[in-house]
Protein backbone atom coordinates (compact mmCIF):
# COMPACT_ATOMS: atom_id res chain seq x y z
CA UNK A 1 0.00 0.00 0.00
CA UNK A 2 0.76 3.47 0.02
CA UNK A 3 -0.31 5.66 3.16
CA UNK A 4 2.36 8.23 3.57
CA UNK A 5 4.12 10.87 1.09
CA UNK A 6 6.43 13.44 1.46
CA UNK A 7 7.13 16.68 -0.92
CA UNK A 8 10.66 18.16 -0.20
CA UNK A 9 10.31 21.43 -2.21
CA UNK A 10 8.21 24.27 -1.94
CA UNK A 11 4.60 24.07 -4.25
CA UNK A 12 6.33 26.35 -6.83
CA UNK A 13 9.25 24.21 -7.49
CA UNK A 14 6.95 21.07 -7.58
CA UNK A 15 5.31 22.71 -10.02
CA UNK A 16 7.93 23.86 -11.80
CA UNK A 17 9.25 20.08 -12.77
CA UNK A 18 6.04 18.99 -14.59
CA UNK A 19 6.00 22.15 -17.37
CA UNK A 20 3.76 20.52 -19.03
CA UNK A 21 0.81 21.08 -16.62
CA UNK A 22 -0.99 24.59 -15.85
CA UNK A 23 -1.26 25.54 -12.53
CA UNK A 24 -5.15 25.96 -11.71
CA UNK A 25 -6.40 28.41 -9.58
CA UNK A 26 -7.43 26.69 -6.64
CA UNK A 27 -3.81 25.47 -6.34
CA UNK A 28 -2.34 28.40 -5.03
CA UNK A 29 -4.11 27.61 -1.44
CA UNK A 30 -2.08 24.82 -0.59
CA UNK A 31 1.46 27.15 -0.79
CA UNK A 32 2.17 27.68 2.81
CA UNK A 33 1.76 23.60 2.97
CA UNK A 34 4.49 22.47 1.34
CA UNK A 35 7.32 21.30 1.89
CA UNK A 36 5.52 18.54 3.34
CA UNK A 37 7.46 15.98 4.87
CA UNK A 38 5.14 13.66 6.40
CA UNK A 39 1.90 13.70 4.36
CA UNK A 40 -1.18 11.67 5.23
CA UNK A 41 -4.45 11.11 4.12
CA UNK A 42 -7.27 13.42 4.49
CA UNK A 43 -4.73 16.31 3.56
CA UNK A 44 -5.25 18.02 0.29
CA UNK A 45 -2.33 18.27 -2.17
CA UNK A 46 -2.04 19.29 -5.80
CA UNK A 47 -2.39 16.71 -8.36
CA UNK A 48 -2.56 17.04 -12.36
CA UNK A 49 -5.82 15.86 -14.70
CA UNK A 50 -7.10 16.37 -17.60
CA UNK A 51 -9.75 19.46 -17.60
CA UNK A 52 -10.62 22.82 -19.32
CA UNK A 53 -7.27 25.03 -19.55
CA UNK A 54 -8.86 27.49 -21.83
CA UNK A 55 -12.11 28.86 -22.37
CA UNK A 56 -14.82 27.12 -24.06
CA UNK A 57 -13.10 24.05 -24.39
CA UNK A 58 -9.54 23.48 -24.73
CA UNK A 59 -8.35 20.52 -22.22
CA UNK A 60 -4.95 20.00 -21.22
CA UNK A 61 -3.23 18.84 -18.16
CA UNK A 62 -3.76 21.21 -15.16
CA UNK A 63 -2.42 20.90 -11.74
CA UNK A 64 -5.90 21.39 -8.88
CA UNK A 65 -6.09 20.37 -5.45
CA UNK A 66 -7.63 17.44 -4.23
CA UNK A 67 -7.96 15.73 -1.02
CA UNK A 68 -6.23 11.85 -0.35
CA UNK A 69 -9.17 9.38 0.11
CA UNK A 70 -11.72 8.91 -3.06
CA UNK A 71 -14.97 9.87 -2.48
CA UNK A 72 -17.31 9.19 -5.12
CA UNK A 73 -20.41 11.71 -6.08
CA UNK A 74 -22.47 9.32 -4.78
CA UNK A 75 -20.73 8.30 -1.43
CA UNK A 76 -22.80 8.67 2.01
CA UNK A 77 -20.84 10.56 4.36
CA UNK A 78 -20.12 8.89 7.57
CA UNK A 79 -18.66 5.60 7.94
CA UNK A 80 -15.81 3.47 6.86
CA UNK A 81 -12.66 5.68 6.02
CA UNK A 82 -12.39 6.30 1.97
CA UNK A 83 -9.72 4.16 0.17
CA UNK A 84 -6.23 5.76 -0.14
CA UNK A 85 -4.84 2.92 -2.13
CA UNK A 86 -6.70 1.12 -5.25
CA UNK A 87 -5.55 -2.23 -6.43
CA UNK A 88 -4.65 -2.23 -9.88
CA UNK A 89 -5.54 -5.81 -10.21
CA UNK A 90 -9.42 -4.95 -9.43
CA UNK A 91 -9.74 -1.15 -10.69
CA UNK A 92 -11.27 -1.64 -13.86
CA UNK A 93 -14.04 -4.01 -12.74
CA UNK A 94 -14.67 -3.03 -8.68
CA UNK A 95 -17.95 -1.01 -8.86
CA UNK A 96 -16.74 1.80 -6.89
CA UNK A 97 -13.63 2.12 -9.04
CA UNK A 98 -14.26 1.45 -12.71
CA UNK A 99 -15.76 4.83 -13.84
CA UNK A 100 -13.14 7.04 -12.10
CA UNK A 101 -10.62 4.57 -14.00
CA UNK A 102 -12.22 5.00 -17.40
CA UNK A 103 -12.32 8.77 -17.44
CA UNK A 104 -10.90 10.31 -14.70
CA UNK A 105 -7.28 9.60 -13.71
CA UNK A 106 -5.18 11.72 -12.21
CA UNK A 107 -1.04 12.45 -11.18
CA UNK A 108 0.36 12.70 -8.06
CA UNK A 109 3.64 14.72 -7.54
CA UNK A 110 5.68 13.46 -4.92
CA UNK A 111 9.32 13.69 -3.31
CA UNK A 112 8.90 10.29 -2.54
CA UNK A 113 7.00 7.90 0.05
CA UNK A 114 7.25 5.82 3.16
CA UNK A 115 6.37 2.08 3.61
CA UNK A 116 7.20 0.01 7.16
CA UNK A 117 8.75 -3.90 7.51
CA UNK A 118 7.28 -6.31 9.36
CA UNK A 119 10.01 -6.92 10.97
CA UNK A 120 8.94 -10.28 13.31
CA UNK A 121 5.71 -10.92 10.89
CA UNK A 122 3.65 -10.20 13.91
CA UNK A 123 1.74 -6.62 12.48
CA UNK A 124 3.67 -4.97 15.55
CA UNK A 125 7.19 -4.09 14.84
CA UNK A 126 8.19 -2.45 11.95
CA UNK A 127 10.51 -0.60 10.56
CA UNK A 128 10.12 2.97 9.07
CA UNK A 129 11.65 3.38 5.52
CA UNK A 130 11.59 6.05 3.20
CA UNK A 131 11.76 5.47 -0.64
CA UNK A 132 12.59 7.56 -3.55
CA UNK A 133 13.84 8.22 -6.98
CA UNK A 134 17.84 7.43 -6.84
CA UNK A 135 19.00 10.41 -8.38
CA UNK A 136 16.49 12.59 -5.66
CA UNK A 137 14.14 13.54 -8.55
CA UNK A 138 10.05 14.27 -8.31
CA UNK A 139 8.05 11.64 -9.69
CA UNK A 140 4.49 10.83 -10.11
CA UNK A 141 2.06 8.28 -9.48
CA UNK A 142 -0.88 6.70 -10.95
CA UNK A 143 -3.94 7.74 -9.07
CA UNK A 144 -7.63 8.18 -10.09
CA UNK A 145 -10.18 11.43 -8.78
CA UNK A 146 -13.89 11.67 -8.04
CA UNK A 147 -15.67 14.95 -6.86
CA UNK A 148 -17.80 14.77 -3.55
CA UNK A 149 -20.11 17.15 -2.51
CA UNK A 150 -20.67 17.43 1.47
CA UNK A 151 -23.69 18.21 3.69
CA UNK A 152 -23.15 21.86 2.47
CA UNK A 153 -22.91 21.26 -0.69
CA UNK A 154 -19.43 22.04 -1.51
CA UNK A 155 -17.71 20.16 -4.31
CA UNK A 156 -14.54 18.33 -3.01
CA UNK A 157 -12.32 17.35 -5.18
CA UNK A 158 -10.68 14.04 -4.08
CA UNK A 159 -8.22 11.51 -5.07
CA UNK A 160 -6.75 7.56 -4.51
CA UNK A 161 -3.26 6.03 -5.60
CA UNK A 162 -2.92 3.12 -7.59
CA UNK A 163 -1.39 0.42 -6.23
CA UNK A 164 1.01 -2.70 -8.09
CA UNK A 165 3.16 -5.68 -6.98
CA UNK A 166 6.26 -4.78 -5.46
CA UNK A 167 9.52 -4.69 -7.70
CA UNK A 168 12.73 -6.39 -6.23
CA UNK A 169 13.76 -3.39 -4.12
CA UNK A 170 10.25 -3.11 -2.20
CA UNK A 171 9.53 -6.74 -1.90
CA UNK A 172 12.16 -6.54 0.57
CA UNK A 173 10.24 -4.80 2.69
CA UNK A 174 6.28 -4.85 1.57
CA UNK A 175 4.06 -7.19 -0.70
CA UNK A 176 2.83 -3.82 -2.80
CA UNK A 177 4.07 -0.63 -4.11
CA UNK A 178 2.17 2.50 -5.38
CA UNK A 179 2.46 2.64 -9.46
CA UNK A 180 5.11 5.42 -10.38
CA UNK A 181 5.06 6.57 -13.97
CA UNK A 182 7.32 6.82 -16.36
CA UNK A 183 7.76 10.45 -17.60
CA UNK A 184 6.83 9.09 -21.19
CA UNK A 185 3.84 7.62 -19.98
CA UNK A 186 1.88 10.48 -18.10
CA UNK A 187 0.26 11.84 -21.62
CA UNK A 188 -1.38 8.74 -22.25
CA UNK A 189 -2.15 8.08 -18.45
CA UNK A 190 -4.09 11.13 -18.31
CA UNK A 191 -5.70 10.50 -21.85
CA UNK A 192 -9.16 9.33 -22.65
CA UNK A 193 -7.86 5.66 -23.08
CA UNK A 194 -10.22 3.87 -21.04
CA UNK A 195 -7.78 1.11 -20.26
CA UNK A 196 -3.98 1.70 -19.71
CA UNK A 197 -3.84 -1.38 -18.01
CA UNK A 198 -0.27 -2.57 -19.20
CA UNK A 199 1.23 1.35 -17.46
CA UNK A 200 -0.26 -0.63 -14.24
CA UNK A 201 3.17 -2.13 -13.17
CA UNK A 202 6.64 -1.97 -10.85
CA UNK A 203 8.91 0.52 -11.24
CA UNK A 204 12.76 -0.89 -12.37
CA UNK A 205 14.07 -0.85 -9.15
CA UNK A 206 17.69 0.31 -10.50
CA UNK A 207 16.24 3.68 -10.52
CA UNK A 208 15.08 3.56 -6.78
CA UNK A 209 16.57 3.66 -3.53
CA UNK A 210 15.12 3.40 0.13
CA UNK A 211 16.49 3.91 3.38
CA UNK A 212 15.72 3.38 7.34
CA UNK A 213 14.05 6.40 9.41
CA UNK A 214 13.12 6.85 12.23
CA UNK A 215 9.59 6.02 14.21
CA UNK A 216 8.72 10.02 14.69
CA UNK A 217 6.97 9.34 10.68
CA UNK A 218 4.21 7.40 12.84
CA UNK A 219 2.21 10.37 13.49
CA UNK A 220 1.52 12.96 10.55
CA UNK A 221 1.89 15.62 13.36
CA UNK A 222 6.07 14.96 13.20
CA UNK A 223 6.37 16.89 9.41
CA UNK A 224 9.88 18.38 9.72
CA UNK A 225 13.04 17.27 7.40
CA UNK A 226 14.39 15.38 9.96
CA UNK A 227 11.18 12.98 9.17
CA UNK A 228 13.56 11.37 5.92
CA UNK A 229 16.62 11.49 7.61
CA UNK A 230 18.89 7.64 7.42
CA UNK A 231 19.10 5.93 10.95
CA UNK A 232 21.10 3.01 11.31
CA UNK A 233 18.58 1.06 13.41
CA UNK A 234 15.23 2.14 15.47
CA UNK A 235 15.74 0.40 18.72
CA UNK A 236 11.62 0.99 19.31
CA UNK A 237 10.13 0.44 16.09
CA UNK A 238 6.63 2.67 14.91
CA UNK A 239 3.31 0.50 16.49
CA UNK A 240 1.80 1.05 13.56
C-alpha cells in the first residue's frame, strides 16, 4: 500500500518540474503547505488531470487540489474511512472504481513515500523506511479522482493512488508498491484511453533507492526534514 508521502520542495518548485501542466487556480491555497514531509491522508495536495485550460473548451493537463481518500459523487458521508490505495488488479471491474478509472485519472507529484517492515511478521514491529527516486528527482504516481459534494454542498475534489506488486527493491520490505510513472507515460495516463492497463506495473528498481528512518513518521503531526533522515537502526520500532 501506500499511506504516507512526502514533498521536499516548496509548491512552486513542484510545479515547476512537470512544465507541461498549468497551474489551476485553486492550487495556489495549498502554498504555505508544502514542503511537506510527512503527508497523510485526508490532507489536500495538488495533483494534475485532464480538464478545461482554456475557455470554451480546450483541455490539457492542469495541476488542482484534491484531497487523499476517493470519495465518489455518490458516497454517504459517515462511515468506513475512503480508500487511499486502489488495487490495480481490481480497478477496472470493482464497482466503486471502474468509472473514475475509465475517465478520470489523475497524477500525483511526490518527493517520494514511506512504507514500514514487518520486521517479526507479527503486524507490531516495523521498521520505518523512506523510498525515492535514486538520483532525488520528483516523480508521479498513478492515481484516479472523483468529486464529492458534502452536507453543504461544496464540491470536493478528491483523489486515490494506484497500487502494483512490489519490484525487487520493495519486496524486501512490503508485498505492494504504489504505481510510479514513467515520464513518457503520463500523456497517455491522463488521456481518454479507457484502459492503460499494461502502465499498471513496478517501477525498475535500479532507478530507486530506500532507506531506514526513524519512528517520529508514525504520526503525521512529526512533518519536519528530519522525518527522511537515514538511521542506522530504530531500537523501538513505529506500532503502527
Amino acid at each position: 500500500m501506500c499511506g504516507r508521502i512526502f514533498v521536499r520542495t516548496s509548491l512552486e518548485e513542484l510545479i515547476s518540474n512537470f512544465p507541461f501542466a498549468v497551474k489551476g487556480g485553486d492550487v495556489d491555497g495549498l502554498g504555505n503547505r508544502f514542503p511537506r514531509w510527512n503527508g497523510a491522508p485526508s490532507q489536500d495536495y495538488p495533483i494534475i488531470i485532464m480538464d478545461v485550460v482554456r475557455e470554451p473548451d480546450t483541455l490539457g493537463a492542469i495541476f488542482v487540489a484534491a484531497r487523499w481518500g476517493l470519495m465518489p459523487s455518490w458516497a454517504k458521508p459517515g462511515g468506513r474511512p475512503p480508500p487511499v490505495n486502489v488495487r490495480c488488479e481490481s480497478i477496472a471491474s470493482n464497482g466503486m472504481f471502474r468509472s473514475a478509472y475509465r475517465s478520470r485519472r489523475c497524477l500525483v507529484p511526490i518527493n517520494g513515500f514511506f512504507e514500514w517492515k514487518d520486521i517479526l511478521g507479527t503486524g507490531k514491529n516495523k521498521q520505518p523506511y523512506a523510498i525515492a527516486m535514486e538520483d532525488g528527482s520528483p516523480f508521479a504516481l498513478a492515481g484516479i479522482w472523483e468529486t464529492w459534494k458534502d452536507e453543504n454542498g461544496v464540491s470536493i475534489r478528491n483523489f486515490a493512488i494506484v497500487t502494483c506488486e512490489p519490484n525487487e527493491m520493495m519486496a524486501e520490505i512490503h508485498d505492494r508498491m504504489p504505481v510510479i510513472l514513467h515520464r513518457e507515460d503520463y500523456e497517455r495516463w491522463l488521456s481518454p484511453e479507457p484502459d492503460p492497463g499494461d502502465l499498471m506495473k513496478p517501477f525498475p528498481a535500479e532507478l530507486m533507492t530506500m532507506w531506514k528512518i526513524g519512528r517520529g513518521v508514525g504520526s503525521p503531526r512529526n512533518d519536519g526534514p528530519e522525518i527522511i533522515e537515514e538511521v542506522e537502526d530504530d531500537p523501538e520500532p513505529t506500532l503502527i
